[in-house]
C-alpha atoms as a PDB file:
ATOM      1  CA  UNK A   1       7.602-105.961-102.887  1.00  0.00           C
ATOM      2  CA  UNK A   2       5.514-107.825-105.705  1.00  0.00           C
ATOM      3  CA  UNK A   3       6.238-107.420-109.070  1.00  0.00           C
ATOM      4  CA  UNK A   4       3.228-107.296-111.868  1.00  0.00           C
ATOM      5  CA  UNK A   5       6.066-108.816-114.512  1.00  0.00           C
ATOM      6  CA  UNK A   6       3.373-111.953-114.948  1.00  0.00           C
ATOM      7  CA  UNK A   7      -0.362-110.703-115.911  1.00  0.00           C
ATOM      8  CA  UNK A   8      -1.784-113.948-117.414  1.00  0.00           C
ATOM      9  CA  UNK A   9      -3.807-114.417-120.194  1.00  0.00           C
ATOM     10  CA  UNK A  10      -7.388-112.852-120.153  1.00  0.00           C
ATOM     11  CA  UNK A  11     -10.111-114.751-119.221  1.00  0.00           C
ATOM     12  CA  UNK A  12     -13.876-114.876-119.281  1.00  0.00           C
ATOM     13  CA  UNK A  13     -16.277-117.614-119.489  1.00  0.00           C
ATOM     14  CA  UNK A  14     -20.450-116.907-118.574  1.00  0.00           C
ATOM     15  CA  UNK A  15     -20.085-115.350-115.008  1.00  0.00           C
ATOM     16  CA  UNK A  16     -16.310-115.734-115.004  1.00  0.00           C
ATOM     17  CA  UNK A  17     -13.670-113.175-115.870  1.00  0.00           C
ATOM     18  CA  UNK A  18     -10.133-112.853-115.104  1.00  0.00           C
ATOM     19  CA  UNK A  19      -6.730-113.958-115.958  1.00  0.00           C
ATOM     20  CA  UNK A  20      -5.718-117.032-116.486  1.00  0.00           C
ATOM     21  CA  UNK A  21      -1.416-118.376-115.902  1.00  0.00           C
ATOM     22  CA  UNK A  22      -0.855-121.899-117.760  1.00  0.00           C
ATOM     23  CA  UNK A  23       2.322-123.448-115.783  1.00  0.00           C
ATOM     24  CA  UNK A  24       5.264-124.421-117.951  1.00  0.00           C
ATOM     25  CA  UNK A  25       5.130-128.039-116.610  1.00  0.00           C
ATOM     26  CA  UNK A  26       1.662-128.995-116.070  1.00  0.00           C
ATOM     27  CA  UNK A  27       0.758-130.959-112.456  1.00  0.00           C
ATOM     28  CA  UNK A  28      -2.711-131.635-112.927  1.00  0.00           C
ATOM     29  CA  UNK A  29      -3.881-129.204-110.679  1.00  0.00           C
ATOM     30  CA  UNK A  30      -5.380-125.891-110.650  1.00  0.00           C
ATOM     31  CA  UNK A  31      -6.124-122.805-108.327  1.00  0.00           C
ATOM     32  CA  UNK A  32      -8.734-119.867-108.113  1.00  0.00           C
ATOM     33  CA  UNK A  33      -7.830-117.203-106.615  1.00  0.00           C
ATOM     34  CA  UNK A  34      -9.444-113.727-106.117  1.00  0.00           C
ATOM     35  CA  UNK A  35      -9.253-110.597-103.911  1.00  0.00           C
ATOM     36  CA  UNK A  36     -10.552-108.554-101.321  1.00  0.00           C
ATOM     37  CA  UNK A  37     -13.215-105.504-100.829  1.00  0.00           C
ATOM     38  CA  UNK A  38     -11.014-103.049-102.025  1.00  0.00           C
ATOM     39  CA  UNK A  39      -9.275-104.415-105.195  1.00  0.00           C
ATOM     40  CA  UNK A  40      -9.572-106.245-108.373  1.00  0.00           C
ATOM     41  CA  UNK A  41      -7.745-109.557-109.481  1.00  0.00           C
ATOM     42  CA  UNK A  42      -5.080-106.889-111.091  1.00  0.00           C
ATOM     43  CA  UNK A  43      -3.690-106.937-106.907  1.00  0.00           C
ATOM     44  CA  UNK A  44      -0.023-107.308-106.986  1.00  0.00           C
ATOM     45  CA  UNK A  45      -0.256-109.200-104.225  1.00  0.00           C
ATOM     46  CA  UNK A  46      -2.512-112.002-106.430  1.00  0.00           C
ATOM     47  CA  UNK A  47      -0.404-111.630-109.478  1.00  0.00           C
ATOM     48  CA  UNK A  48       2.353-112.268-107.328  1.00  0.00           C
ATOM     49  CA  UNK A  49       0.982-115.288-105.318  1.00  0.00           C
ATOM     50  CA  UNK A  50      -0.561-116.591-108.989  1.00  0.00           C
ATOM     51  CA  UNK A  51       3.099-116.501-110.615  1.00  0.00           C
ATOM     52  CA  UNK A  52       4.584-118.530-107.781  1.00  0.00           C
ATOM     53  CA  UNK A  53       1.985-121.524-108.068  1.00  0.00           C
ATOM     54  CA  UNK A  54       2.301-121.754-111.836  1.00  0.00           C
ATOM     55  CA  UNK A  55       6.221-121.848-111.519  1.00  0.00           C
ATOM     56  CA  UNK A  56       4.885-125.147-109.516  1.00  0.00           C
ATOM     57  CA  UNK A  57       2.632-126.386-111.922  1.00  0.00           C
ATOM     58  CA  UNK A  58      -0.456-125.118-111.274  1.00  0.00           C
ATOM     59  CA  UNK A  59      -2.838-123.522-113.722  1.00  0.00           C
ATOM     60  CA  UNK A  60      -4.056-120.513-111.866  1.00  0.00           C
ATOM     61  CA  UNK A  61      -7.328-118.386-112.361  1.00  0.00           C
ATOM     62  CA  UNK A  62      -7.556-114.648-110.884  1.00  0.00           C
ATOM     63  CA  UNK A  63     -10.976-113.805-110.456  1.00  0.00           C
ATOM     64  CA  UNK A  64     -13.076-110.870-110.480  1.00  0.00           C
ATOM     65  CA  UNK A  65     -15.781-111.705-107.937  1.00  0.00           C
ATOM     66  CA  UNK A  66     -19.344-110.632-109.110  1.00  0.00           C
ATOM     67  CA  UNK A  67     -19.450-107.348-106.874  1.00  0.00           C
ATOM     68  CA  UNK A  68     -16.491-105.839-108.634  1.00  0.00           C
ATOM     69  CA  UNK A  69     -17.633-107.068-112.432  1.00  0.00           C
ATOM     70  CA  UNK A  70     -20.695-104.939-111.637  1.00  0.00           C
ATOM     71  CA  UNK A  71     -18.703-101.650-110.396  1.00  0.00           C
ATOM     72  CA  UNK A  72     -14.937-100.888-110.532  1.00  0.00           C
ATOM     73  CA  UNK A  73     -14.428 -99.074-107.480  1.00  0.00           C
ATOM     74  CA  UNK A  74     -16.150 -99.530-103.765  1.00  0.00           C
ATOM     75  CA  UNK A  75     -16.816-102.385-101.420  1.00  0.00           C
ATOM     76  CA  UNK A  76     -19.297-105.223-101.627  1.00  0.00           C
ATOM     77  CA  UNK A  77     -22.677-105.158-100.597  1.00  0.00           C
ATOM     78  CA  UNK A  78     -23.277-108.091 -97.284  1.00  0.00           C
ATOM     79  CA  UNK A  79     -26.282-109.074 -98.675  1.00  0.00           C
ATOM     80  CA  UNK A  80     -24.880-109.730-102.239  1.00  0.00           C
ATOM     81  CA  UNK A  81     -22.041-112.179-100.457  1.00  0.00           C
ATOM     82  CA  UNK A  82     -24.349-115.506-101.496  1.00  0.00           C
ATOM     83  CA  UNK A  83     -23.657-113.781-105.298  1.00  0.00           C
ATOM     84  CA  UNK A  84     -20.014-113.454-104.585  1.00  0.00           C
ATOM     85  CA  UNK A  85     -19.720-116.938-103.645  1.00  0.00           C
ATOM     86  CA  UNK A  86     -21.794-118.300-106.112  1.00  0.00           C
ATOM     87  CA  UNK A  87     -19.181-116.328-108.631  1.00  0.00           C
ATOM     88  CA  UNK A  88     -16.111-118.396-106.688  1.00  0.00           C
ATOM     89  CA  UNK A  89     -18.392-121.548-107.132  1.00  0.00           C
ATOM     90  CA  UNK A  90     -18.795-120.685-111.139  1.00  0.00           C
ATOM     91  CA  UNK A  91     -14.428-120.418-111.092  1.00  0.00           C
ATOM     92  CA  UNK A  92     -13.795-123.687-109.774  1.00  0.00           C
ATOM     93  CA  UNK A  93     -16.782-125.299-111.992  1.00  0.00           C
ATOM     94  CA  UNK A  94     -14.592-123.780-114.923  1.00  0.00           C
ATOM     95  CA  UNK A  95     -11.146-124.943-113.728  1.00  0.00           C
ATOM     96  CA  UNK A  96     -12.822-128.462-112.974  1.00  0.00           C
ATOM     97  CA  UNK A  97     -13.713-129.225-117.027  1.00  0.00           C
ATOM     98  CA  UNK A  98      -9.790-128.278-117.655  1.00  0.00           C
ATOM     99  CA  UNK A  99      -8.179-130.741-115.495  1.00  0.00           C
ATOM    100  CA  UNK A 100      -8.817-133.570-113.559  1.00  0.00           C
ATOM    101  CA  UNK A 101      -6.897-133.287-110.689  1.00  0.00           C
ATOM    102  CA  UNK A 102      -7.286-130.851-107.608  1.00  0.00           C
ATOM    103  CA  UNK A 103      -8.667-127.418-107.961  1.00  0.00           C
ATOM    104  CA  UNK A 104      -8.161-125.193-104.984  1.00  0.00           C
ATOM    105  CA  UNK A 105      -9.733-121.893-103.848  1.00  0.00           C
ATOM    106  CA  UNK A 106      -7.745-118.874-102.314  1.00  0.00           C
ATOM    107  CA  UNK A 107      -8.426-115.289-101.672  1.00  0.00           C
ATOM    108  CA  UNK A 108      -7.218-111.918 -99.787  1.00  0.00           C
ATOM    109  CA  UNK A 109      -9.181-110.983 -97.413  1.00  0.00           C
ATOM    110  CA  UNK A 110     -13.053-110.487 -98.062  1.00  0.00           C
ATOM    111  CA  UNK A 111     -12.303-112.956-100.888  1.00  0.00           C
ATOM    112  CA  UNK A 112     -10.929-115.493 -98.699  1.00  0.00           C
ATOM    113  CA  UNK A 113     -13.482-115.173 -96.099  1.00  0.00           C
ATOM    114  CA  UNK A 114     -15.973-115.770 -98.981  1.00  0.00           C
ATOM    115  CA  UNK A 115     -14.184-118.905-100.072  1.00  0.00           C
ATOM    116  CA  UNK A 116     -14.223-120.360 -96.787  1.00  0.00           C
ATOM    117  CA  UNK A 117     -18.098-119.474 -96.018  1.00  0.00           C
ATOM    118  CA  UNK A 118     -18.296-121.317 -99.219  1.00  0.00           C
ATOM    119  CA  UNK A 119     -16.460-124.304 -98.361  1.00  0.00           C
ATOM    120  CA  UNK A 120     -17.993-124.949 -94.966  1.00  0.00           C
ATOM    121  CA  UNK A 121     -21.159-124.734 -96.804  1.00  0.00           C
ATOM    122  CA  UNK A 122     -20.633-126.824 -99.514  1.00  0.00           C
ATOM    123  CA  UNK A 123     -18.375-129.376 -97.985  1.00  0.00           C
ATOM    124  CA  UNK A 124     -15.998-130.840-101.535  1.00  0.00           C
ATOM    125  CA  UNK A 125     -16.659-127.786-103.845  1.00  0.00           C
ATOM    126  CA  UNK A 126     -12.577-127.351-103.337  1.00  0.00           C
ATOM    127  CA  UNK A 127     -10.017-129.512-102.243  1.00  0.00           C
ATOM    128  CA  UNK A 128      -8.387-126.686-100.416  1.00  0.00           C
ATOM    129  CA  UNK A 129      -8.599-123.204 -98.923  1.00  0.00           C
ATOM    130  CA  UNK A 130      -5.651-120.252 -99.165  1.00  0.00           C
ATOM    131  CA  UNK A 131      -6.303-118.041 -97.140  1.00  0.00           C
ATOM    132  CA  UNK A 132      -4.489-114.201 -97.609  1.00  0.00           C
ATOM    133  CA  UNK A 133      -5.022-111.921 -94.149  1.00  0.00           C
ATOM    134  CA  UNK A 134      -8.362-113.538 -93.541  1.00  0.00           C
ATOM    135  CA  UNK A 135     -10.210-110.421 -91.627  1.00  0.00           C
ATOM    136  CA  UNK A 136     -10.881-111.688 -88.578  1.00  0.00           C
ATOM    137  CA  UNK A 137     -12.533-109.097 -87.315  1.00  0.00           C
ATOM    138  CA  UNK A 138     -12.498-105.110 -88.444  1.00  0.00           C
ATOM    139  CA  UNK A 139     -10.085-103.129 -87.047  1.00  0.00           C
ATOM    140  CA  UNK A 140     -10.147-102.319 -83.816  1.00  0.00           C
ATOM    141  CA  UNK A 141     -13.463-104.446 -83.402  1.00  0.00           C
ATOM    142  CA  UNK A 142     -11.751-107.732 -81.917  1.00  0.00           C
ATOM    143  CA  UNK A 143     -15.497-108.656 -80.257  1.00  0.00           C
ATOM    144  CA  UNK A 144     -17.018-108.448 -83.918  1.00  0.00           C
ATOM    145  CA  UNK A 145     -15.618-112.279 -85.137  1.00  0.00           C
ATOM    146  CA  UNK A 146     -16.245-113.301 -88.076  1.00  0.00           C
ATOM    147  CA  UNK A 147     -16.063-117.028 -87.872  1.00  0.00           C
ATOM    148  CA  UNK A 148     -19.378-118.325 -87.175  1.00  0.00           C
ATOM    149  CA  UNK A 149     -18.645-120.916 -89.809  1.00  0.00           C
ATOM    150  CA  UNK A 150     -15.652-121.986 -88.714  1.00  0.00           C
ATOM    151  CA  UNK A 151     -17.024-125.076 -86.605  1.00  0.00           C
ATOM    152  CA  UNK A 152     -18.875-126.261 -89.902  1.00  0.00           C
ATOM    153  CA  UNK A 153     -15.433-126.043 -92.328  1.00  0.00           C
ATOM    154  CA  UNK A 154     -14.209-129.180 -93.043  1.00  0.00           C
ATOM    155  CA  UNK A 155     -11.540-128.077 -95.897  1.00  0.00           C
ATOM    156  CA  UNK A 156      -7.374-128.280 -95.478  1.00  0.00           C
ATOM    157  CA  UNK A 157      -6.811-124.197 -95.399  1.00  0.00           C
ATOM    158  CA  UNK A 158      -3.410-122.686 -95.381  1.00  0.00           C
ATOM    159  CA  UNK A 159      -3.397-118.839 -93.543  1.00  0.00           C
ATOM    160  CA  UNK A 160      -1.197-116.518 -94.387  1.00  0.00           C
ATOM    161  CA  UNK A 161      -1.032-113.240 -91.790  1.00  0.00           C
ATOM    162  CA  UNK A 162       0.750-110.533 -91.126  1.00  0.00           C
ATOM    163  CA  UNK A 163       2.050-109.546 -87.865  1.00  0.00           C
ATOM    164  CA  UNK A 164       0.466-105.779 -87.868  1.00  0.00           C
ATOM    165  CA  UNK A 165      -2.680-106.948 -89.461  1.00  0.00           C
ATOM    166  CA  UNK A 166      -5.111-104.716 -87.469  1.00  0.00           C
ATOM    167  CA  UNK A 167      -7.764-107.219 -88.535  1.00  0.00           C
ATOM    168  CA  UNK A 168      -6.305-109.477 -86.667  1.00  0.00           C
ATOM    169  CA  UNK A 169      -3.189-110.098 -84.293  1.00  0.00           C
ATOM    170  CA  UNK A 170      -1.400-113.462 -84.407  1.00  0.00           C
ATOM    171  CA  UNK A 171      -2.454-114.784 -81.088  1.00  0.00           C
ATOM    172  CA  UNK A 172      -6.029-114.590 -82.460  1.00  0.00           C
ATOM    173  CA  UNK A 173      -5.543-116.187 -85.537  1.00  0.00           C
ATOM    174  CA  UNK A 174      -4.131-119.242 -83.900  1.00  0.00           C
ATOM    175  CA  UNK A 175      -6.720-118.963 -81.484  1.00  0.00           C
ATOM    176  CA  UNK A 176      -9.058-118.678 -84.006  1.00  0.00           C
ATOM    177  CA  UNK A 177      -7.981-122.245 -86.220  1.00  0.00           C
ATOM    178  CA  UNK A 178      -8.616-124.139 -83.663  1.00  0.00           C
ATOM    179  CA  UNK A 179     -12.219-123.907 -84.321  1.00  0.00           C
ATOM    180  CA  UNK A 180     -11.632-125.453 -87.819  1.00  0.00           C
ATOM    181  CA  UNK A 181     -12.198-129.542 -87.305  1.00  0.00           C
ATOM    182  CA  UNK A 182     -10.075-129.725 -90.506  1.00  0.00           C
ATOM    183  CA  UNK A 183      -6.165-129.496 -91.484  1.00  0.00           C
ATOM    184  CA  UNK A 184      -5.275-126.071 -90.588  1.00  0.00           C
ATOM    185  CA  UNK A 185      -1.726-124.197 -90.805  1.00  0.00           C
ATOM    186  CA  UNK A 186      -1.070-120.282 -90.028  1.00  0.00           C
ATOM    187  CA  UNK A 187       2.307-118.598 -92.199  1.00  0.00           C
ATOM    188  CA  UNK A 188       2.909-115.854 -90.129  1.00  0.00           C
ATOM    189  CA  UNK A 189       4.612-112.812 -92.011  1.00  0.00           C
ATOM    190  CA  UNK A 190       6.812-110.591 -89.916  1.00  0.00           C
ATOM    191  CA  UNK A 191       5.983-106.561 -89.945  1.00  0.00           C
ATOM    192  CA  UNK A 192       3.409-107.562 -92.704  1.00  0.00           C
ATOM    193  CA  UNK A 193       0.123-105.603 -92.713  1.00  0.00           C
ATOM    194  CA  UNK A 194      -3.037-106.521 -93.913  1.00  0.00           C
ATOM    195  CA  UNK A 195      -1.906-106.018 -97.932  1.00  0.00           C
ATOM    196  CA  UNK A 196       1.115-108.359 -96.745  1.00  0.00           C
ATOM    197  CA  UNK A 197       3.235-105.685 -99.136  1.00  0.00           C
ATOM    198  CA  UNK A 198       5.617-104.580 -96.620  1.00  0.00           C
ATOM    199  CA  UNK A 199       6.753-107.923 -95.295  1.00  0.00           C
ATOM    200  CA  UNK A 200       9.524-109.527 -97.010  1.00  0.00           C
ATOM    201  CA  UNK A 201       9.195-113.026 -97.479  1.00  0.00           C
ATOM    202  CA  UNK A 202       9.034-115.929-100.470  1.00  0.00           C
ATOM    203  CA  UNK A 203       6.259-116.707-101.670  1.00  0.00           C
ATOM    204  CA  UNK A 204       7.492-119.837-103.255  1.00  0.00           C
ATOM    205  CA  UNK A 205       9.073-121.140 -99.960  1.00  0.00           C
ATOM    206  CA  UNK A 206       6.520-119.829 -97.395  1.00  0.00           C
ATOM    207  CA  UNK A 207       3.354-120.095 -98.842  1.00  0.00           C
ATOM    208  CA  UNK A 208       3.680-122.817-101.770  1.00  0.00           C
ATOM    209  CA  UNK A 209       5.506-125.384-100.133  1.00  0.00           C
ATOM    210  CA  UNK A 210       3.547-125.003 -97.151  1.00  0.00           C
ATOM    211  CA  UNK A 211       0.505-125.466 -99.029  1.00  0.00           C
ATOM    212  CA  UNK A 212       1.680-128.230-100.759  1.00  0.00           C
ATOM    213  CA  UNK A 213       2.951-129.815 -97.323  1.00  0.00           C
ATOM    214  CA  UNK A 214      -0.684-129.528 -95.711  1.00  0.00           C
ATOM    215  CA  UNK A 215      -2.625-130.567 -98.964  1.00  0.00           C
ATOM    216  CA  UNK A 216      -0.120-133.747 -99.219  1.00  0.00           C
ATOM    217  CA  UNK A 217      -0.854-134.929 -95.863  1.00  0.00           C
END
């Protein structure tokens, strides 16, 4: 489904290291983006997502978040998440001294969820949230929600979700935005699980120009 044809240019800076992709017609606008518990900011999925924002003019940053620049395989540690998002928080300060225009934050899964913790708690760190399979609860845990923070986020987010996510099904996703007392908008990808890999779709069509769409309004 994705293709790992565009890796970006290597990237590290203090606490932040990655890849960066420099758009062939500069907008003035940037995006961090990083990935979830069980990858790296190698994820075809983020390569993928990266490639189709630059072919719109964004300069894009994939991330390593702190828990996987400390050990290459295993999840993240809960009570190291404050160091995770301080990581995110480090990416956008770095995208923010290239340009002067937007700089938005995205992530798959525990990366996303991360993102937005650290947008409802820091209200203007990014201009706006992507959100890839936010994990809405674990699998087959639908009591066990994870979005205590939801009330306090005040940040456009795009969602993008798969229809056999098992950490979420669609009616609770769009259940779930309405908490958000900001600009919210669910993609839904048919027969997509939670890597989004085996749903066909464009990411160009779907997911940038709906971003753009919400951001604009």
């Amino acid at each position: 489904m994705f293709s790992e044809s565009v890796s970006g240019t290597p990237f590290a800076e203090s606490s932040v290291v990655g890849f960066i992709h420099e758009p062939p017609a500069p907008a003035g606008k940037a995006l961090v983006l990083t990935h979830g518990a069980g990858g790296n900011c190698r994820a075809p999925l983020l390569i993928a997502v990266a490639a189709a924002f630059c072919n719109a003019g964004y300069r894009v940053l994939r991330c390593d978040l702190p828990f996987r620049q400390r050990r290459p395989f295993g999840p993240p540690f809960p009570k190291a998440a404050a160091e995770d998002r301080a990581g995110l928080k480090a990416a956008i300060a770095a995208m923010r001294t290239q340009i002067d225009g937007p700089v938005y934050l995205g992530g798959h899964s525990y990366g996303g969820r991360q993102a937005s913790i650290l947008a409802a708690d820091e209200p203007g760190c990014s201009d706006g949230l992507l959100l890839l399979s936010y994990p809405l609860h674990p699998p087959k845990k639908l009591a066990d929600l994870r979005t205590g923070h939801f009330s306090h986020l005040r940040t456009t987010a795009l969602f993008v979700h798969g229809t056999t996510d098992p950490f979420a099904s669609n009616e609770e996703m769009q259940a779930a935005v309405q908490l958000i007392p900001a600009r919210t908008h669910v993609v839904t990808i048919e027969r997509a699980g939670h890597d989004l890999a085996r749903g066909h779709f464009d990411i160009e069509r779907e997911v940038v120009a709906n971003f753009e769409k919400l951001v604009r309004v």
